[in-house]
Protein backbone atom coordinates (compact mmCIF):
# COMPACT_ATOMS: atom_id res chain seq x y z
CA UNK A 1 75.42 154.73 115.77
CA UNK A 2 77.87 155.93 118.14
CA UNK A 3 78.95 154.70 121.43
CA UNK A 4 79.46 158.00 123.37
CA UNK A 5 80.47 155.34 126.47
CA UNK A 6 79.16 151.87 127.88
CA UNK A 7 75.35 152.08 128.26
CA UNK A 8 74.81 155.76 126.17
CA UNK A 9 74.40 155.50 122.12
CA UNK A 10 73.64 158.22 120.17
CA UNK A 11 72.28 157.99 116.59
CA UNK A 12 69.55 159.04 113.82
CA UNK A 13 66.32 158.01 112.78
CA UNK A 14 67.38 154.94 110.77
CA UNK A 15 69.31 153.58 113.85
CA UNK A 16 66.17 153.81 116.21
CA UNK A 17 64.08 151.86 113.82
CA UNK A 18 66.86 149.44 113.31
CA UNK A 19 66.52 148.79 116.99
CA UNK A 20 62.96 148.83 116.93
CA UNK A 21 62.66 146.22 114.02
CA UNK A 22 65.36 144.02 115.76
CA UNK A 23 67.86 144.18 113.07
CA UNK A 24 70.24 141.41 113.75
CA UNK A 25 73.33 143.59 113.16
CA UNK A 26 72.24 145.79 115.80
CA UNK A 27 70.62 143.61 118.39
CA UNK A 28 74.21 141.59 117.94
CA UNK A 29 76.41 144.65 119.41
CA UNK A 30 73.65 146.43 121.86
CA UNK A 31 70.71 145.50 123.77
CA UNK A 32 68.88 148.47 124.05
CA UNK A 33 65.96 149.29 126.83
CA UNK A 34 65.48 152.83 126.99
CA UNK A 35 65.30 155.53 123.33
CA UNK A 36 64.87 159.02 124.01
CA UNK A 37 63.57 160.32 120.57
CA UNK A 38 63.77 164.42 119.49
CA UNK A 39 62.21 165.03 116.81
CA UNK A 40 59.19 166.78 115.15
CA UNK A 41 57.28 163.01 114.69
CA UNK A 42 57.18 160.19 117.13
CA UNK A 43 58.39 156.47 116.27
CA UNK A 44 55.98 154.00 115.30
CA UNK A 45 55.90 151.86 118.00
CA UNK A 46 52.42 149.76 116.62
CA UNK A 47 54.82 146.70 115.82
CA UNK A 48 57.95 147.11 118.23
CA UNK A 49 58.09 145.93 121.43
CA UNK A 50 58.19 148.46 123.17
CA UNK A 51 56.12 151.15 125.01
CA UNK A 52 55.37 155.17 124.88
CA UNK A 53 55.94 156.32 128.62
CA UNK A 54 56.47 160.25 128.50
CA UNK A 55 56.20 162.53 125.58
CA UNK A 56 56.75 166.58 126.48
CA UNK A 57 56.56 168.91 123.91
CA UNK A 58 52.95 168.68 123.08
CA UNK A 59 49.27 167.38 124.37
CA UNK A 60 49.34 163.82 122.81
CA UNK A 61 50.88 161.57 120.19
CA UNK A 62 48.37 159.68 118.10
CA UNK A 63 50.59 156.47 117.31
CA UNK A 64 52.59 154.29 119.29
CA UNK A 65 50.66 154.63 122.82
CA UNK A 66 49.93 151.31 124.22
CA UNK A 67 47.01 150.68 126.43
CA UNK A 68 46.69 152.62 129.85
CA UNK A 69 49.57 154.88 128.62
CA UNK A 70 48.96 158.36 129.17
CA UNK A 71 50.46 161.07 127.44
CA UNK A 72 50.53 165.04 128.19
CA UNK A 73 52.82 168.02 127.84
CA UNK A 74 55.50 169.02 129.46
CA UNK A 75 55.06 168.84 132.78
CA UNK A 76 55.31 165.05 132.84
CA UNK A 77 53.42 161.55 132.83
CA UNK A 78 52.59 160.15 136.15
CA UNK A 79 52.39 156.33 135.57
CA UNK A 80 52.69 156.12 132.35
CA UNK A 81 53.85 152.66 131.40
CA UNK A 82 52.07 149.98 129.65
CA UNK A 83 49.79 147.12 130.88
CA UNK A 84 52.03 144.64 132.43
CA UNK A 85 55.41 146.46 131.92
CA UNK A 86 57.85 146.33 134.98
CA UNK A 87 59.68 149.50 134.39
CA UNK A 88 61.46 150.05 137.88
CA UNK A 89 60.80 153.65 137.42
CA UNK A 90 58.89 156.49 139.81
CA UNK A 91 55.72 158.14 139.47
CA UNK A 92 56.75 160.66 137.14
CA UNK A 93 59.06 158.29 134.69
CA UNK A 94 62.26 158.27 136.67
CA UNK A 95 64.21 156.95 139.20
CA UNK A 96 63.53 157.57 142.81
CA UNK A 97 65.38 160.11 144.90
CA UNK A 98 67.09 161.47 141.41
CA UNK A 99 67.62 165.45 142.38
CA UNK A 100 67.24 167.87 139.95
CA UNK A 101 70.91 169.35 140.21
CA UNK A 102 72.67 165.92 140.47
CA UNK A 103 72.95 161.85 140.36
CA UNK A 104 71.72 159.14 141.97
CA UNK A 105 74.36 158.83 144.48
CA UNK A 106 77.25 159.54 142.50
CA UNK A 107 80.42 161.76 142.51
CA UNK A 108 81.42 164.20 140.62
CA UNK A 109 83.74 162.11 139.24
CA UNK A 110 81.75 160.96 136.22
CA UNK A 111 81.43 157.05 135.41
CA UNK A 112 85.27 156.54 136.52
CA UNK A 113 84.91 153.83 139.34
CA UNK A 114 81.29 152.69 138.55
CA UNK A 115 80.89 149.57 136.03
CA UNK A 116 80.08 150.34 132.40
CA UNK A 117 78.65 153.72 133.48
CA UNK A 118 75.83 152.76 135.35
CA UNK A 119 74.72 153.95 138.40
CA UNK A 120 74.01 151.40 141.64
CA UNK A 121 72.47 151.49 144.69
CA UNK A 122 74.55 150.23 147.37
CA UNK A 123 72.68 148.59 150.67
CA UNK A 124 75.07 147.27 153.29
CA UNK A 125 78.35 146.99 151.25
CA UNK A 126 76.58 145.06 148.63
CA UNK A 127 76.10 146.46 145.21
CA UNK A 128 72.34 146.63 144.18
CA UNK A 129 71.63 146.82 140.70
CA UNK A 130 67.97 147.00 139.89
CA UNK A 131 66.59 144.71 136.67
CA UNK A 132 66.27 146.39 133.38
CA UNK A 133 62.70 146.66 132.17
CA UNK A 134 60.79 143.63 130.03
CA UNK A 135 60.10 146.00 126.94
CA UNK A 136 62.02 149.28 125.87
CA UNK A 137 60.64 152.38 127.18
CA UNK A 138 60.43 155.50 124.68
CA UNK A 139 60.62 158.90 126.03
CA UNK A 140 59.27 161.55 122.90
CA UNK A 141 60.04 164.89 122.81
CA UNK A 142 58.41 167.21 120.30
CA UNK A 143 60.76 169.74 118.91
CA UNK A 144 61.99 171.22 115.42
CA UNK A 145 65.59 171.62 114.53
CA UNK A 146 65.30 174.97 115.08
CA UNK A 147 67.66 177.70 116.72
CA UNK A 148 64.43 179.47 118.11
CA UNK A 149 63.50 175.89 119.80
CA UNK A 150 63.42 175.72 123.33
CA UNK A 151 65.65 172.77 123.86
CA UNK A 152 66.80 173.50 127.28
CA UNK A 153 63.36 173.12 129.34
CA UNK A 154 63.74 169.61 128.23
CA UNK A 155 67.21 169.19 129.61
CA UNK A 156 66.48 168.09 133.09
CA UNK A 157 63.59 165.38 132.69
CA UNK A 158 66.08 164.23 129.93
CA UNK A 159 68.62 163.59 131.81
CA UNK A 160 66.68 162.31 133.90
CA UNK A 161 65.40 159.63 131.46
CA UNK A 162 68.92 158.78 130.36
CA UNK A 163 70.02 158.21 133.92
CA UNK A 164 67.25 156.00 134.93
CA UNK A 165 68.36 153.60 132.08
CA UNK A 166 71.80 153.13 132.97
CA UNK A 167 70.59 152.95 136.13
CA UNK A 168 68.65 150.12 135.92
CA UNK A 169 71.22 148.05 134.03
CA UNK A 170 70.17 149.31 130.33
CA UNK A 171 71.50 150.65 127.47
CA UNK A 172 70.14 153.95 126.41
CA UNK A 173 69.55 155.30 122.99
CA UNK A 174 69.24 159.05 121.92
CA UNK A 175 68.09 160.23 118.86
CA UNK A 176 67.01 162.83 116.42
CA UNK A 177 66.89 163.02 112.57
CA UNK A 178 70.67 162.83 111.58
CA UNK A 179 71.98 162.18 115.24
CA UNK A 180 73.79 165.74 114.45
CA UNK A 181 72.25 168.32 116.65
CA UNK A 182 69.17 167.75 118.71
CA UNK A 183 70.27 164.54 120.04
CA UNK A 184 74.14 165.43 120.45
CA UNK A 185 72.45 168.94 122.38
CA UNK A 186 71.29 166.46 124.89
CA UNK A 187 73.76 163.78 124.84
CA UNK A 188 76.28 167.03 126.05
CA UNK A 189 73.61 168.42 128.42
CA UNK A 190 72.95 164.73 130.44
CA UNK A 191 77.48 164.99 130.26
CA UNK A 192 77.41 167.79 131.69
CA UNK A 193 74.81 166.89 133.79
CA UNK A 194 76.08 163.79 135.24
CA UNK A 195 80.01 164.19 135.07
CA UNK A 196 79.69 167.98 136.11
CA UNK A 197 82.66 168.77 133.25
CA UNK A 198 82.03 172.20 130.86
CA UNK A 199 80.81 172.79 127.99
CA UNK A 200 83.60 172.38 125.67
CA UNK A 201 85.21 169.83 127.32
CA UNK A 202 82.55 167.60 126.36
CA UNK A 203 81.91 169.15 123.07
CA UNK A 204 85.19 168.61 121.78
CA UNK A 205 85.64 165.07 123.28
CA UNK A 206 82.40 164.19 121.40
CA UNK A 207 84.20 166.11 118.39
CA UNK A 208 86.73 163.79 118.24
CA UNK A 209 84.21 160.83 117.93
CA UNK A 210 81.76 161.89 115.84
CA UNK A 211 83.36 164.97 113.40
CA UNK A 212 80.04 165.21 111.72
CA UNK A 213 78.13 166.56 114.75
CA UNK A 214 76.92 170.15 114.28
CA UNK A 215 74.04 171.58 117.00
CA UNK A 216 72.52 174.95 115.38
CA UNK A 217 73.24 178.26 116.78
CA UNK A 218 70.51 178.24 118.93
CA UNK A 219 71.16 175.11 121.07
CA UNK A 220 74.69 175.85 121.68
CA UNK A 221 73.25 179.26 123.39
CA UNK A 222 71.08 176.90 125.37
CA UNK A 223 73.95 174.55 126.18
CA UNK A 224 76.02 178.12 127.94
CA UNK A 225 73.16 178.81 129.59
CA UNK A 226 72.65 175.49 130.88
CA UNK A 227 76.65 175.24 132.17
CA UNK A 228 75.68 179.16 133.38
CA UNK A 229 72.92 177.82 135.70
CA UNK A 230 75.19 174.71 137.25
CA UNK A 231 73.21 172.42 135.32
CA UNK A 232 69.86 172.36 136.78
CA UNK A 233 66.74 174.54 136.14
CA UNK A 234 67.44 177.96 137.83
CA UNK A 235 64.63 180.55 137.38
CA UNK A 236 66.52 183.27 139.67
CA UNK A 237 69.86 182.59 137.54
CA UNK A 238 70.08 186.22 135.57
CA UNK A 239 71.05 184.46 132.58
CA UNK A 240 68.23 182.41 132.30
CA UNK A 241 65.89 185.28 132.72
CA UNK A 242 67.60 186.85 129.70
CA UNK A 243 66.89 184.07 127.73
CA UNK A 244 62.92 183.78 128.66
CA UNK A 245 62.70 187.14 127.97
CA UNK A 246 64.19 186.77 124.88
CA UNK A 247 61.35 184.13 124.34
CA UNK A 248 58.52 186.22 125.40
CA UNK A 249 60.00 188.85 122.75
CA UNK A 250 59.41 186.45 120.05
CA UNK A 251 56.07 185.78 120.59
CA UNK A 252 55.64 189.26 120.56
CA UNK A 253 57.37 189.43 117.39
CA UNK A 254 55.61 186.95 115.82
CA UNK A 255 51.94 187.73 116.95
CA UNK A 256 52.28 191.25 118.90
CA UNK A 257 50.71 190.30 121.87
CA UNK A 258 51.62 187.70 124.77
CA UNK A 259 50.26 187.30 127.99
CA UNK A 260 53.41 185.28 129.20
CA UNK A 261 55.61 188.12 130.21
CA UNK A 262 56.05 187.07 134.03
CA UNK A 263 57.00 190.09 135.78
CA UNK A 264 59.12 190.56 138.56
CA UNK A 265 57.60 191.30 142.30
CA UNK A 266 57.13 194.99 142.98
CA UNK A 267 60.01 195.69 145.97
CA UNK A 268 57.67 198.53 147.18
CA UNK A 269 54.92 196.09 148.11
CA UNK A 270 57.39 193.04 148.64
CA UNK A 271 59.94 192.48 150.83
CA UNK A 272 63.31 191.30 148.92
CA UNK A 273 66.02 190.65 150.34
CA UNK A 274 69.00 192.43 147.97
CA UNK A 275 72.21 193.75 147.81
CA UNK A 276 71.29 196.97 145.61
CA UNK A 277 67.87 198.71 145.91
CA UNK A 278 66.94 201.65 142.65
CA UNK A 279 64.58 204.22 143.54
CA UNK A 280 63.56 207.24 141.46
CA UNK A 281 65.18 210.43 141.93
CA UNK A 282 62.34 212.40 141.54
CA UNK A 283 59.66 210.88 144.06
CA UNK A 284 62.04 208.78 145.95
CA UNK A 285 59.84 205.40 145.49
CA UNK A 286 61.68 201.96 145.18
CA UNK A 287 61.28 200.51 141.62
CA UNK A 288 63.76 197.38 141.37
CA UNK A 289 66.58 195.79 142.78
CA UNK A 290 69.80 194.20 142.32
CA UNK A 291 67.89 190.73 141.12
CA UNK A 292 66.10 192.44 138.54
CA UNK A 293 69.50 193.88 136.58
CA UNK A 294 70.15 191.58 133.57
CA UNK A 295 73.66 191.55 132.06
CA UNK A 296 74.69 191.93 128.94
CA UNK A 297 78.00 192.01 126.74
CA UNK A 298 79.90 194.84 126.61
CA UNK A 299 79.22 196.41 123.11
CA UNK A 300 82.05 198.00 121.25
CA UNK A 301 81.79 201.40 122.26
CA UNK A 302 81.27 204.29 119.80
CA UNK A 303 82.87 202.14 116.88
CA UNK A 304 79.58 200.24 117.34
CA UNK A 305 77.70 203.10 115.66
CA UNK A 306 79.50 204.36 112.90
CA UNK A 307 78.03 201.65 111.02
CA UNK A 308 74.64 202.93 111.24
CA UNK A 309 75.43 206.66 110.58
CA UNK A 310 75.79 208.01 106.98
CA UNK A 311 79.19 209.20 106.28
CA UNK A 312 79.89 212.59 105.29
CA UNK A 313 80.71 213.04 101.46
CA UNK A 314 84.61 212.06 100.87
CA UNK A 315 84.75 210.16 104.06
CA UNK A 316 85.62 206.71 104.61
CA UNK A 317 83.98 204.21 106.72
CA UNK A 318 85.94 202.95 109.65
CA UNK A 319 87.45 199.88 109.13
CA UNK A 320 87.41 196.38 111.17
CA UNK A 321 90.23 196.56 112.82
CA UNK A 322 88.83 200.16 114.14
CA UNK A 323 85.73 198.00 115.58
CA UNK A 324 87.90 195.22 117.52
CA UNK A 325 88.69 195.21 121.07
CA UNK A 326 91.50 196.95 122.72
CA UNK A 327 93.85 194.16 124.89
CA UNK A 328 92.02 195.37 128.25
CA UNK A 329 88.29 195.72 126.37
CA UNK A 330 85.50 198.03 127.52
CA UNK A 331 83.92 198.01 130.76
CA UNK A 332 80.35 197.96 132.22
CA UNK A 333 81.33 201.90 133.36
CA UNK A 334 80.70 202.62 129.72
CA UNK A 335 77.05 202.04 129.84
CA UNK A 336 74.67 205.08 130.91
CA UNK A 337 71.59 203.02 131.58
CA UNK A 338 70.62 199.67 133.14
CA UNK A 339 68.81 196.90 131.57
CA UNK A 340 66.02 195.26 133.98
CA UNK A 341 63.41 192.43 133.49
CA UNK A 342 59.73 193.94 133.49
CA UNK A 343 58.40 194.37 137.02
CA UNK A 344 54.85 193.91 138.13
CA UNK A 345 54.51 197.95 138.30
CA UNK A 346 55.08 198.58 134.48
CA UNK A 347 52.57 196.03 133.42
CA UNK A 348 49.79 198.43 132.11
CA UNK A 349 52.53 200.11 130.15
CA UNK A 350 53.97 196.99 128.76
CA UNK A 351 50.39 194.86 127.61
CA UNK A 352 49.24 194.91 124.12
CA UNK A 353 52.45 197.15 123.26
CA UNK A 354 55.36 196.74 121.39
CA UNK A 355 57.76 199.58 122.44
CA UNK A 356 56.53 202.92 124.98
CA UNK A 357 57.79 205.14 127.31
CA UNK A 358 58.45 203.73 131.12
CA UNK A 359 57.48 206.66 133.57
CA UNK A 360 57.62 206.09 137.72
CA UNK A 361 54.54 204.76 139.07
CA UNK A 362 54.16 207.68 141.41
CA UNK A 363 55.22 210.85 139.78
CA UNK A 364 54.82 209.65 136.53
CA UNK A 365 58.61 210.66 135.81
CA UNK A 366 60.14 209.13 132.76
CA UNK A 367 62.77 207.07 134.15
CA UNK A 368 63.58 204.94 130.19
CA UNK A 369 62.00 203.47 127.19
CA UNK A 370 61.31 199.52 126.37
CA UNK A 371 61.15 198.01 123.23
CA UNK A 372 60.37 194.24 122.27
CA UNK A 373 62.24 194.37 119.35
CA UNK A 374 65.50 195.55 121.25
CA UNK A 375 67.49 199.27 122.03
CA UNK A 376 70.99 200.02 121.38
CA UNK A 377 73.01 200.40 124.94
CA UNK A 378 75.04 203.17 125.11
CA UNK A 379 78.48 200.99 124.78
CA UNK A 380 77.14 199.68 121.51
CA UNK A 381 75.49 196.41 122.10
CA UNK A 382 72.37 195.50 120.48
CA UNK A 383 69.81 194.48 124.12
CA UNK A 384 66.69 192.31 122.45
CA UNK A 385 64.37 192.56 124.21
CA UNK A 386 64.73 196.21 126.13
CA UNK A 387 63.85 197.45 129.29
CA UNK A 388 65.99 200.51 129.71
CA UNK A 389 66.55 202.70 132.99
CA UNK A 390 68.59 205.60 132.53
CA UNK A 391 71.05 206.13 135.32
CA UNK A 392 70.59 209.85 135.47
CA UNK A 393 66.83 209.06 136.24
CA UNK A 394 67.56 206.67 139.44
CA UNK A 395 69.27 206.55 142.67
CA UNK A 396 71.10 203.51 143.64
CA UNK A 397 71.37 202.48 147.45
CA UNK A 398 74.21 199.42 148.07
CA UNK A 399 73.79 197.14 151.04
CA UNK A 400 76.42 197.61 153.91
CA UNK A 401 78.08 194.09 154.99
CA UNK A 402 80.02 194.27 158.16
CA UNK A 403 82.90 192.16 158.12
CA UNK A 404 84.28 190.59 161.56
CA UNK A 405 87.60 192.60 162.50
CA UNK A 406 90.50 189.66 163.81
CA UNK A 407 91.44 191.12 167.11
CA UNK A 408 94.22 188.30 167.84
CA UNK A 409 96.86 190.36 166.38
């Protein structure tokens, strides 16, 4: 079990039942109040005192739930402590007046200048620091160690958690299996969170203390995407709208059909406020705008493709170094089309289909081609899933911004 810093451990499976059974040799070095368990099986809590107060992830858990203790899905537990516990926590399991994009009332600076990490409340000069709860308080999350796991919608009320506990005086203890990669995902996220440092600032200090840590693939994506969107929940970030469609594409994938696509508002029939407006060239009628333009890396260019393309007899394939990037690197000029999110006028193209032509609402022009299983851009990168506009097809109108002219000279 690692001490990440005064108040935060992180650790495995066998360390949170330690705790829970009172082992002497742990119970001599911590006193801990709060456990944050991620895993694919909740702790047995039947013989441990301590108390089930919010599990996300899925409806219920069958063990561990005291009396009165109610349990639901992600969207959160209102009230959900024990008969007789005094948790000093809000209506929805944590601390009052805790924004979603920052701390309880602390700099940026991280833990420097407050005791042992933990957060006060200061009334009048005097420090304030509210009583740790009379039994521990479990937060579950269900999730698998998987890369296609959606770790990051648990980030915030995580955090959240975490910071109510050292908060209130406590000692907080996050978990997984191995105390590898589901818990050290979140143990960098409430970091990041809380001491507003990057990414692998924090992942290499944690490095240093615990070599063994390893989060899969698929977290680490999460954990960019989560520095992308300034560490709080950000549906209008582009990134993150990437990344749930890239979700919605695997649902297709896996059962062809989803009724979770979320499409964007029509800007014909809703006013948006943007600073790029695409209309068909044909018909002249306004499709999308600048909000609805996902990015994506630069592919290699035509060296992307020769890998794909039978060779002629006698000729040899290109080799690596033919594939790398030159010292300035390719350009978003390079691309002839424009990848979108879905908007509310495709939608009886895009249900109950896997891939199909996209043609203008009005004139029924083809204007690109989508595909839930991904498209090739035309600099070489591999878009999953794709919504492709062809440039050719559309007319793009900028916003003018008039800039104040200093007549003091």
């Amino acid at each position: 079990m690692l001490e990440v810093f005064p108040g935060l451990l992180l650790g495995s499976e066998g360390d949170a039942m330690a705790v829970l059974a009172r082992t002497p040799s742990i119970t001599k070095q911590h006193t801990v109040t709060h456990i944050l368990t991620i895993s694919n099986e909740s702790l047995d809590l039947s013989e441990s005192n301590a108390v089930l107060v919010e599990s996300e992830g899925r409806a219920g858990v069958e063990s561990g739930v005291g009396d009165g203790v109610e349990s639901e899905g992600r969207a959160g537990v209102e009230g959900a402590v024990g008969d007789g516990v005094e948790s000093g926590m809000g209506e929805s399991g944590v601390g009052d007046g805790v924004e979603s994009g920052g701390r309880d009332g602390v700099d940026a600076g991280g833990h420097d200048g407050v005791e042992n990490g933990r957060k006060d409340d200061v009334e009048g000069g005097a420090v304030k620091v509210a009583s740790p709860p009379k039994k521990m308080l479990v937060k579950f999350v269900c999730l698998a160690d998987m890369p296609e796991s959606d770790l990051l919608h648990h980030f915030l009320p995580s955090c959240q958690f975490i910071q109510e506990g050292l908060r209130t005086g406590g000692t907080v203890l996050v978990h997984c299996v191995y105390g590898i990669s589901r818990s050290v995902t979140m143990v960098i996220a409430y970091q990041m969170w809380s001491e507003r440092r990057s990414l692998q600032v924090v992942y290499d200090e944690l490095k240093k203390k615990k070599p063994e840590i390893r989060p899969n693939p698929g977290f680490f994506e999460q954990l960019k995407l989560w520095e992308a969107m300034r560490c709080c929940y950000d549906t209008s970030n582009k990134h993150y709208k990437a990344y749930r469609l890239k979700t919605v594409a695997r649902d297709m994938r896996d059962s062809a059909y989803t009724e979770k696509i979320g499409l964007s508002p029509d800007p014909s029939t809703n006013t948006i406020d943007s600073s790029a407006y695409y209309r068909c060239r044909k018909c002249r009628r306004l499709l999308f705008t600048d909000e609805s333009v996902l990015p994506h890396e630069v592919g290699k260019g035509e060296a992307a493709f020769k890998w794909y393309k039978r060779t002629k007899q006698g000729q040899t394939p290109p080799t690596q170094s033919e594939v790398d990037y030159n010292e300035q690197g390719p350009t978003h000029d390079v691309c002839s089309s424009w990848f979108i999110e879905p908007v509310q006028w495709m939608e009886s193209s895009l249900l109950g289909k896997v891939e199909g032509k996209i043609l203008c609402l009005k004139c029924s022009a083809r204007l690109g081609s989508f595909n839930w299983s991904g498209d090739q851009c035309s600099c070489g990168q591999w878009v999953t899933p794709s919504f492709q506009i062809h440039k050719a097809r559309i007319d793009e109108t900028r916003t003018l911004t008039r800039r104040k002219v200093d007549k003091t000279v």
